[in-house]
Protein backbone atom coordinates (compact mmCIF):
# COMPACT_ATOMS: atom_id res chain seq x y z
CA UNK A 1 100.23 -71.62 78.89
CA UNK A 2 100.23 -67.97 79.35
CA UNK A 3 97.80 -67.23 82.44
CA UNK A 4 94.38 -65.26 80.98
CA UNK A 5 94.20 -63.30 84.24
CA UNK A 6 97.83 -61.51 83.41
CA UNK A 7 98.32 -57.72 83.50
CA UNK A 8 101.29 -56.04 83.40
CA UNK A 9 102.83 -52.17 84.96
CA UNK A 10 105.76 -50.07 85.71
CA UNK A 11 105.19 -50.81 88.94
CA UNK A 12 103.50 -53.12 91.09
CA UNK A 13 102.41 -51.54 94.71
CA UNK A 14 101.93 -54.18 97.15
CA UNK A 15 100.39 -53.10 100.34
CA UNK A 16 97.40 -50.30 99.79
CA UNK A 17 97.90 -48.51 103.01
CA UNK A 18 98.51 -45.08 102.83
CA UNK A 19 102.17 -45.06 102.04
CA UNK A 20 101.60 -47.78 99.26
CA UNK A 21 98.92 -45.55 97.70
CA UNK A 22 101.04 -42.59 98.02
CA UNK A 23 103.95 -44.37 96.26
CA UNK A 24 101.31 -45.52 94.11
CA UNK A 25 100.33 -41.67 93.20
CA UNK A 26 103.87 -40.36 93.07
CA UNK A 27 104.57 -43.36 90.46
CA UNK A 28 101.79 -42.36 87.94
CA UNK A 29 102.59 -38.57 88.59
CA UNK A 30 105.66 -39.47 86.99
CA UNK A 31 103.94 -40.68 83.72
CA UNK A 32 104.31 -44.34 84.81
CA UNK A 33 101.74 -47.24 84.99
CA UNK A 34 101.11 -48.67 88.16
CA UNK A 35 98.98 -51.42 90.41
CA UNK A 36 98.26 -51.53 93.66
CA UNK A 37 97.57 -55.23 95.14
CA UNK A 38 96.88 -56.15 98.96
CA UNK A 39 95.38 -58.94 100.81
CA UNK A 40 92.44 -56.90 102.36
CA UNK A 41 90.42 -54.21 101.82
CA UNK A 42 91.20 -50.93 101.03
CA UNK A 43 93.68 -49.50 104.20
CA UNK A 44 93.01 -52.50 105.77
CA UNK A 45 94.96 -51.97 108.62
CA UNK A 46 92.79 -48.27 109.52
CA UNK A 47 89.83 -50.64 109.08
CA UNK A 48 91.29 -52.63 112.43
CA UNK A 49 91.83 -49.75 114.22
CA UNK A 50 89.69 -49.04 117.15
CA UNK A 51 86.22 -47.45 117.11
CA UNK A 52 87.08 -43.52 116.47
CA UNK A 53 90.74 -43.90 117.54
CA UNK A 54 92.02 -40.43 117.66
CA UNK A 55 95.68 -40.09 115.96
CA UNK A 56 98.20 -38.41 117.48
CA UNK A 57 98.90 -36.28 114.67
CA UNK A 58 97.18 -33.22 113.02
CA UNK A 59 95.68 -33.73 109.51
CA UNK A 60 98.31 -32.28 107.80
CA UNK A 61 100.66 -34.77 109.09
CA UNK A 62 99.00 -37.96 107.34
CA UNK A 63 98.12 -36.28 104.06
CA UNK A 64 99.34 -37.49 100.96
CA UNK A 65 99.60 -36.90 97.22
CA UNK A 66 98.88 -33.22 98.60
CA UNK A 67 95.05 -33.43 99.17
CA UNK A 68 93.87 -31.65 102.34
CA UNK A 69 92.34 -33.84 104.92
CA UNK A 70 89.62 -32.20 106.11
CA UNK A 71 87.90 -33.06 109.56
CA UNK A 72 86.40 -31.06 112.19
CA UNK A 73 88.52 -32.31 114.96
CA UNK A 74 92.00 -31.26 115.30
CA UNK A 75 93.16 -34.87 115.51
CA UNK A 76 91.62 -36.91 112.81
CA UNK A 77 89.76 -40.16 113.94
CA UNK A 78 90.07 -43.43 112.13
CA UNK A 79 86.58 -42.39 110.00
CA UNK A 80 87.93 -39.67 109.23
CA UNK A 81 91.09 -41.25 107.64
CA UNK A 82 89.16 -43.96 106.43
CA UNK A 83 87.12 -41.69 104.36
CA UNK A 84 90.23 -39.55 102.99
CA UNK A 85 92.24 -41.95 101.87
CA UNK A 86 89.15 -44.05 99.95
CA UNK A 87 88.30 -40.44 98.46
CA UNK A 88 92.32 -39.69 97.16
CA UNK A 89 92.56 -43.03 95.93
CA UNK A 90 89.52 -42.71 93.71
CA UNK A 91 90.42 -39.12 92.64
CA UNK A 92 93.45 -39.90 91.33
CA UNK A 93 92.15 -43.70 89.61
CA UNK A 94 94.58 -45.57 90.75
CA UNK A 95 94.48 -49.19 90.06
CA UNK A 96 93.29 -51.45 92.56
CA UNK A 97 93.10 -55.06 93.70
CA UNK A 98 91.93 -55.66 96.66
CA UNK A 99 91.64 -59.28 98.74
CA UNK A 100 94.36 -60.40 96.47
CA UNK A 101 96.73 -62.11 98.74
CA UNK A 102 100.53 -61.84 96.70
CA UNK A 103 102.14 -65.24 97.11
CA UNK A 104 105.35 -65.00 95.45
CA UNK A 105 107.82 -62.94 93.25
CA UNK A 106 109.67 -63.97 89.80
CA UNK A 107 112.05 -62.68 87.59
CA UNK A 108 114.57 -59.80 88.07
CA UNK A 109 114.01 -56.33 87.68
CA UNK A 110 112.08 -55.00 84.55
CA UNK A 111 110.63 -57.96 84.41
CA UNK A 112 109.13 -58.94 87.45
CA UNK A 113 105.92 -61.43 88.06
CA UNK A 114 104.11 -60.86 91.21
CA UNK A 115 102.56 -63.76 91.67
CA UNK A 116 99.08 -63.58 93.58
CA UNK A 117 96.32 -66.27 94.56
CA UNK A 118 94.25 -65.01 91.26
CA UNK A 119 97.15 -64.57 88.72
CA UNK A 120 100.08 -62.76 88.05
CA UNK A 121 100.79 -58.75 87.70
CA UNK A 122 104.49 -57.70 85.16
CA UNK A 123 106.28 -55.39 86.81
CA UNK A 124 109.44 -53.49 85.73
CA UNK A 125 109.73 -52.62 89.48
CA UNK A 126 107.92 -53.28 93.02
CA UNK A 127 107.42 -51.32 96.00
CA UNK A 128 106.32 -53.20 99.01
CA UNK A 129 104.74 -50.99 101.46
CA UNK A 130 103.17 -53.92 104.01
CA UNK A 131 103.52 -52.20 107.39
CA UNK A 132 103.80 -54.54 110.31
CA UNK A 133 99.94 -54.22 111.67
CA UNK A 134 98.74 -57.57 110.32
CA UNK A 135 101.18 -59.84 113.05
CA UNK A 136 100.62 -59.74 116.91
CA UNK A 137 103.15 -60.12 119.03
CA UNK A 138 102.25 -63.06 120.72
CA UNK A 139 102.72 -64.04 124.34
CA UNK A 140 103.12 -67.54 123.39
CA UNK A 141 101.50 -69.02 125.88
CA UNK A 142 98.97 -72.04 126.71
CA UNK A 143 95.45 -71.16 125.74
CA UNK A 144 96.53 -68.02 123.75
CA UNK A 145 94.53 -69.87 120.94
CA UNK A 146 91.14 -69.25 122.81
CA UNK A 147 88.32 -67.58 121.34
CA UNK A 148 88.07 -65.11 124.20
CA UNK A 149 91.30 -64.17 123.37
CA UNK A 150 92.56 -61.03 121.13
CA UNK A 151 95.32 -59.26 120.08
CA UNK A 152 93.17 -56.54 118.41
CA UNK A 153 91.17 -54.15 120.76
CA UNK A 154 88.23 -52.57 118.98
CA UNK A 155 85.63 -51.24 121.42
CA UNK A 156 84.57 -51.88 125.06
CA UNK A 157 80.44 -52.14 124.67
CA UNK A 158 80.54 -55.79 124.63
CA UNK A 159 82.29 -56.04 128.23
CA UNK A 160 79.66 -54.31 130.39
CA UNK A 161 79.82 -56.08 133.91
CA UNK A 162 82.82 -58.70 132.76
CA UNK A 163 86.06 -58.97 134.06
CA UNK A 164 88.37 -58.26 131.34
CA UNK A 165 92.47 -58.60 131.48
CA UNK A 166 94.37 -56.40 129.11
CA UNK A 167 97.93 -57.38 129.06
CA UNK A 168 100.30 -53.98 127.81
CA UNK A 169 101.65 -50.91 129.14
CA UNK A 170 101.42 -48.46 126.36
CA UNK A 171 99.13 -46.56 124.46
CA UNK A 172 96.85 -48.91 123.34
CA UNK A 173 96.68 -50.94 126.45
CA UNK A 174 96.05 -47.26 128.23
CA UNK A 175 93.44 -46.26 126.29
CA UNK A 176 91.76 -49.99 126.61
CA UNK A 177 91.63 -49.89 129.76
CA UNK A 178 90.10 -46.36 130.80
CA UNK A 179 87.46 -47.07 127.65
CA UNK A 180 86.57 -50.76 129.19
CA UNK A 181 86.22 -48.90 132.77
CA UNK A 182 84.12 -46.06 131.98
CA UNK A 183 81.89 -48.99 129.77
CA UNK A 184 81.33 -50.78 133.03
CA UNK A 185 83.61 -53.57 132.89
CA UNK A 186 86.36 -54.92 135.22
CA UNK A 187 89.52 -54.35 133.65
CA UNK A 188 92.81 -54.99 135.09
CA UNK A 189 96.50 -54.86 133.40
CA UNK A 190 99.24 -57.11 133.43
CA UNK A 191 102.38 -55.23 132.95
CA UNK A 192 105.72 -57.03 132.47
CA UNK A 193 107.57 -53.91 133.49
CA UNK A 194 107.95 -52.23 136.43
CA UNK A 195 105.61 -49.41 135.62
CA UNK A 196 103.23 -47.91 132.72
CA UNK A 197 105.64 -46.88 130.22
CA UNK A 198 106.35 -43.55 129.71
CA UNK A 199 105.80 -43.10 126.38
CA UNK A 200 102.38 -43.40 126.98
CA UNK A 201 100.82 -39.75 126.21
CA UNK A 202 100.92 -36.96 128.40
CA UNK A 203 97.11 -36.58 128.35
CA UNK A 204 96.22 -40.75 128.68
CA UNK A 205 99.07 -41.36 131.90
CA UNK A 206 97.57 -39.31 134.33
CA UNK A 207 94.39 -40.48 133.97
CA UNK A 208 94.97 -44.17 133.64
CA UNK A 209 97.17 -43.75 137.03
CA UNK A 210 94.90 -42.09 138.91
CA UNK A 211 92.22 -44.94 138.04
CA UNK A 212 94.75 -47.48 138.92
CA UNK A 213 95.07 -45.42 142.26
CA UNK A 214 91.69 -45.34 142.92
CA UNK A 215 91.39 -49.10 142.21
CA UNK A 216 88.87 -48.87 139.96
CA UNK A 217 91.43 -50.15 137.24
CA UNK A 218 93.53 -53.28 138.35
CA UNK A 219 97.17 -53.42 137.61
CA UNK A 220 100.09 -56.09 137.82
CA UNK A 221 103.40 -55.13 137.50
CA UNK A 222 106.18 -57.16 136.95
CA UNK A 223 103.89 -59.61 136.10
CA UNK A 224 104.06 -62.24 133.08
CA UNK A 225 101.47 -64.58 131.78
CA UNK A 226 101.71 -68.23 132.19
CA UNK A 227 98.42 -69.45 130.48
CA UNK A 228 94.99 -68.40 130.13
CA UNK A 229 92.15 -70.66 130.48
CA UNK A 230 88.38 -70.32 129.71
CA UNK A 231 87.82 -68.21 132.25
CA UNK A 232 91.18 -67.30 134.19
CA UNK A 233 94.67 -65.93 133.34
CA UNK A 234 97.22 -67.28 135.29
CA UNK A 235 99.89 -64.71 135.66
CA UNK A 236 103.44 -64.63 137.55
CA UNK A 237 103.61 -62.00 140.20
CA UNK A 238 106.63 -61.22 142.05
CA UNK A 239 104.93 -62.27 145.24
CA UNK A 240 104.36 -65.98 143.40
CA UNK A 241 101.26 -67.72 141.03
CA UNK A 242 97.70 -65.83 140.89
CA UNK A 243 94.58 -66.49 139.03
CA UNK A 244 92.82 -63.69 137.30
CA UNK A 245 88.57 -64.21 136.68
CA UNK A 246 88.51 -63.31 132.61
CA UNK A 247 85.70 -63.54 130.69
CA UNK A 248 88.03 -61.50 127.81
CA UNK A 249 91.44 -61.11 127.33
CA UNK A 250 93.31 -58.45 125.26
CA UNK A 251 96.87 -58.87 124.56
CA UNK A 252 97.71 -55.65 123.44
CA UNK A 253 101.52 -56.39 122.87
CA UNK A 254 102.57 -54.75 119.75
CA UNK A 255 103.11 -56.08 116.06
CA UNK A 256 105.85 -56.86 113.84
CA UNK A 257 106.59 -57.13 109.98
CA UNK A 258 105.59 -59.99 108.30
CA UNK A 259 109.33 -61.34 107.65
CA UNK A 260 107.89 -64.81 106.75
CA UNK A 261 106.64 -62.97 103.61
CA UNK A 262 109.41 -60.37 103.02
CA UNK A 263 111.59 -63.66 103.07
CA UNK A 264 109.00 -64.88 100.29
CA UNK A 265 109.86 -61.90 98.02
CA UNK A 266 113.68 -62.56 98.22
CA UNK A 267 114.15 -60.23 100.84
CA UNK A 268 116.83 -60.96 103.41
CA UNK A 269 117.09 -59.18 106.88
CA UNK A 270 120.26 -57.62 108.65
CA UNK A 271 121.82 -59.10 111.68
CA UNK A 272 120.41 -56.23 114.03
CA UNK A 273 118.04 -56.83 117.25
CA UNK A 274 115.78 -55.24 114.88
CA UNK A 275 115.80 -57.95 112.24
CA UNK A 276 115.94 -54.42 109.79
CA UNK A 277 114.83 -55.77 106.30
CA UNK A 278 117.96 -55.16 103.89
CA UNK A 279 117.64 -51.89 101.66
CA UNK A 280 119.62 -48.90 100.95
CA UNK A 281 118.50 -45.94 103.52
CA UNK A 282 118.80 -43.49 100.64
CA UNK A 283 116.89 -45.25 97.66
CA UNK A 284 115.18 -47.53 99.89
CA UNK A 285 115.95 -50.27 97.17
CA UNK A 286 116.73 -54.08 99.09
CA UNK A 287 119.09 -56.45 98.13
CA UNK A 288 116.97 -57.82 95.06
CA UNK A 289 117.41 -55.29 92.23
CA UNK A 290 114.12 -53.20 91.56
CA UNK A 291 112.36 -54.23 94.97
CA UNK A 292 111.98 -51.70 97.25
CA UNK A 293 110.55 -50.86 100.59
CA UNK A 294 108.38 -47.87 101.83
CA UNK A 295 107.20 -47.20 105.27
CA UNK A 296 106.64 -48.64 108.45
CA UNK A 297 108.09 -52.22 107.18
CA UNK A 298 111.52 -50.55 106.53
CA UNK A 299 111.93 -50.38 110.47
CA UNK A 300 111.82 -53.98 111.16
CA UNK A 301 111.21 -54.90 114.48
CA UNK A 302 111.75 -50.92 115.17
CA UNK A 303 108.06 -49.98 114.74
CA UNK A 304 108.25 -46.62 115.88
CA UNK A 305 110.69 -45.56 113.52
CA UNK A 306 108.50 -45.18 110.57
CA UNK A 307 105.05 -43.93 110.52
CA UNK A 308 102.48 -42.17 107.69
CA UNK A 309 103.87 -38.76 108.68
CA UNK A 310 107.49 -39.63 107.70
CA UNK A 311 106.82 -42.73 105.74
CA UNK A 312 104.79 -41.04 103.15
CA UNK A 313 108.20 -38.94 101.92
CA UNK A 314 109.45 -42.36 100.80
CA UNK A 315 106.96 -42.77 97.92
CA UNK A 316 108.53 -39.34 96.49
CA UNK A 317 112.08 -40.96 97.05
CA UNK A 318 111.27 -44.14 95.44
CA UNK A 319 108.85 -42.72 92.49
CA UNK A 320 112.15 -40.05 91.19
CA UNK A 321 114.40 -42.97 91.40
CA UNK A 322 112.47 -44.94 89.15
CA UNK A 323 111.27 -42.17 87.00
CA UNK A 324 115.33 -41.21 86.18
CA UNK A 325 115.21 -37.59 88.18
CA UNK A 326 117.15 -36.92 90.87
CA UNK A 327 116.79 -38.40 94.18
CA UNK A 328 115.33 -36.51 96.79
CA UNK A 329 116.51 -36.27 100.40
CA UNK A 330 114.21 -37.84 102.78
CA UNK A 331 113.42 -34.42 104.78
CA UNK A 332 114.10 -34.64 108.60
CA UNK A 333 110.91 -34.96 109.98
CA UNK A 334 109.71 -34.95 113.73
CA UNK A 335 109.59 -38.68 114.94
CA UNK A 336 105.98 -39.83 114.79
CA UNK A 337 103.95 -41.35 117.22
CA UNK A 338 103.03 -44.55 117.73
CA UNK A 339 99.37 -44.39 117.42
């Protein structure tokens, strides 16, 4: 029995980030129908973001479908995105369906069925543009489980007067920690390495060593967790065992692709440390015919190779292919930063 919930497109969109809705606008530029279907809201991964995160890049770096970003601060903050991309995606209608997890994939190309937990979408053709934001990279660990725990930093209000262990070296363990200290909690990090990494921005290193010197930020190096308990992390120093007080923990360890669900789709992975998901680095199409990739996902484990600054180019790539015109070049574009 045919499913009453059934709808059918050029081109199904899965993932409405801003790279899936600029594929999504470069798609129906080209006179062809298309849906856009994720599992959250609207940029759901923005939403996640911390409180007024600056980016790292200028507006004109994470616009797409060639509306200006406007914003008067000459690094957008995540409101600011948050509000462009809602606004471009209503200016140009595209069709949406939001908290509409995608479960599965049938057929071949032009004449697809994504399957979804509400019904099914026809597609000649699907672009999945799912980032990697969505799945920590856990320390895998006893106790990670714990309430107190979190792999997603947000804000540092909450943590006035509490000891607080953020484990990370990078940006987003950086910026954690100087926002917790200056919020009047306790924080101290628990580096694996043997220092803060350097890719850590030239304006946020300085600062979050000279707090570190001062002591007024705690830090571990060469330090791994063992477990974390309700109110302690116990961590491996190079001097032996120590217990750390923690009322909150942040494990601010990076993300990965969701390859459980790119696996789902019929999409295998190459034999690389990066675990790159198959496709063509020219037409971005993977080993299933008609299924392509856009965006940070391409990278695989190699999240810093594609961002919204470079990724974007891909939904002009993709929509030409699938529109018959000529294939652009992806245009060499300075490496983005992680944000």
């Amino acid at each position: 029995m045919a499913d009453s919930s059934f709808s059918s497109f050029d081109v199904v969109v899965i993932g409405a980030g801003p790279v899936g809705l600029a594929c999504a606008i470069e798609v129906q530029r080209r006179g062809l129908t298309a849906c856009v279907v994720d599992k959250g809201a609207l940029v759901n991964s923005l939403i996640g973001y911390p409180t007024n995160m600056e980016f790292f890049s200028t507006p004109e770096l994470l616009e797409i479908g060639g509306y200006p970003m406007t914003t008067l601060h000459y690094k957008p903050l995540r409101e600011d995105a948050l509000d462009y991309y809602r606004r471009v995606a209503f200016a140009e209608q595209l069709t949406l369906r939001l908290y509409e997890r995608v479960t599965g994939l049938e057929g071949e190309v032009g004449r697809y069925e994504v399957v979804t937990e509400k019904g099914r979408l026809g597609a000649r053709y699907v672009i999945v543009a799912t980032g990697f934001y969505d799945v920590p990279n856990y320390l895998n660990v006893p106790g990670e489980e714990l309430p107190h725990v979190t792999h997603y930093y947000k804000e540092p209000y909450a943590h006035a007067d509490q000891d607080v262990v953020v484990v990370g070296a990078k940006n987003s363990s950086a910026k954690a920690a100087l926002q917790l200290l200056r919020a009047g909690a306790r924080p101290i990090l628990v580096v694996r390495g043997a220092q803060i990494s350097d890719s850590v921005k030239y304006w946020i290193r300085p600062d979050l060593l000279n707090r570190i010197k001062e002591a007024r930020i705690g830090a571990l190096f060469n330090t791994t967790v063992e477990r974390i308990t309700p109110t302690t992390v116990e961590v491996r120093t190079p001097e032996g065992l120590r217990s750390l007080p923690a009322q909150h923990v942040y494990a601010l360890t990076g993300y990965h692709p969701d390859f459980r669900f790119l696996t789902v789709l019929g999409i295998s992975c190459q034999g690389d440390a990066a675990q790159t998901p198959t496709h063509d680095a020219d037409t971005l199409e993977t080993n299933r015919p008609g299924l392509y990739l856009a965006g940070t996902v391409c990278g695989g484990l190699n999240t810093s190779r594609w961002f919204i600054e470079n990724g974007r180019y891909h939904a002009q790539v993709i929509a030409a292919r699938l529109a018959g015109e000529a294939t652009p070049a992806l245009p060499a574009v300075q490496q983005p930063i992680a944000y």
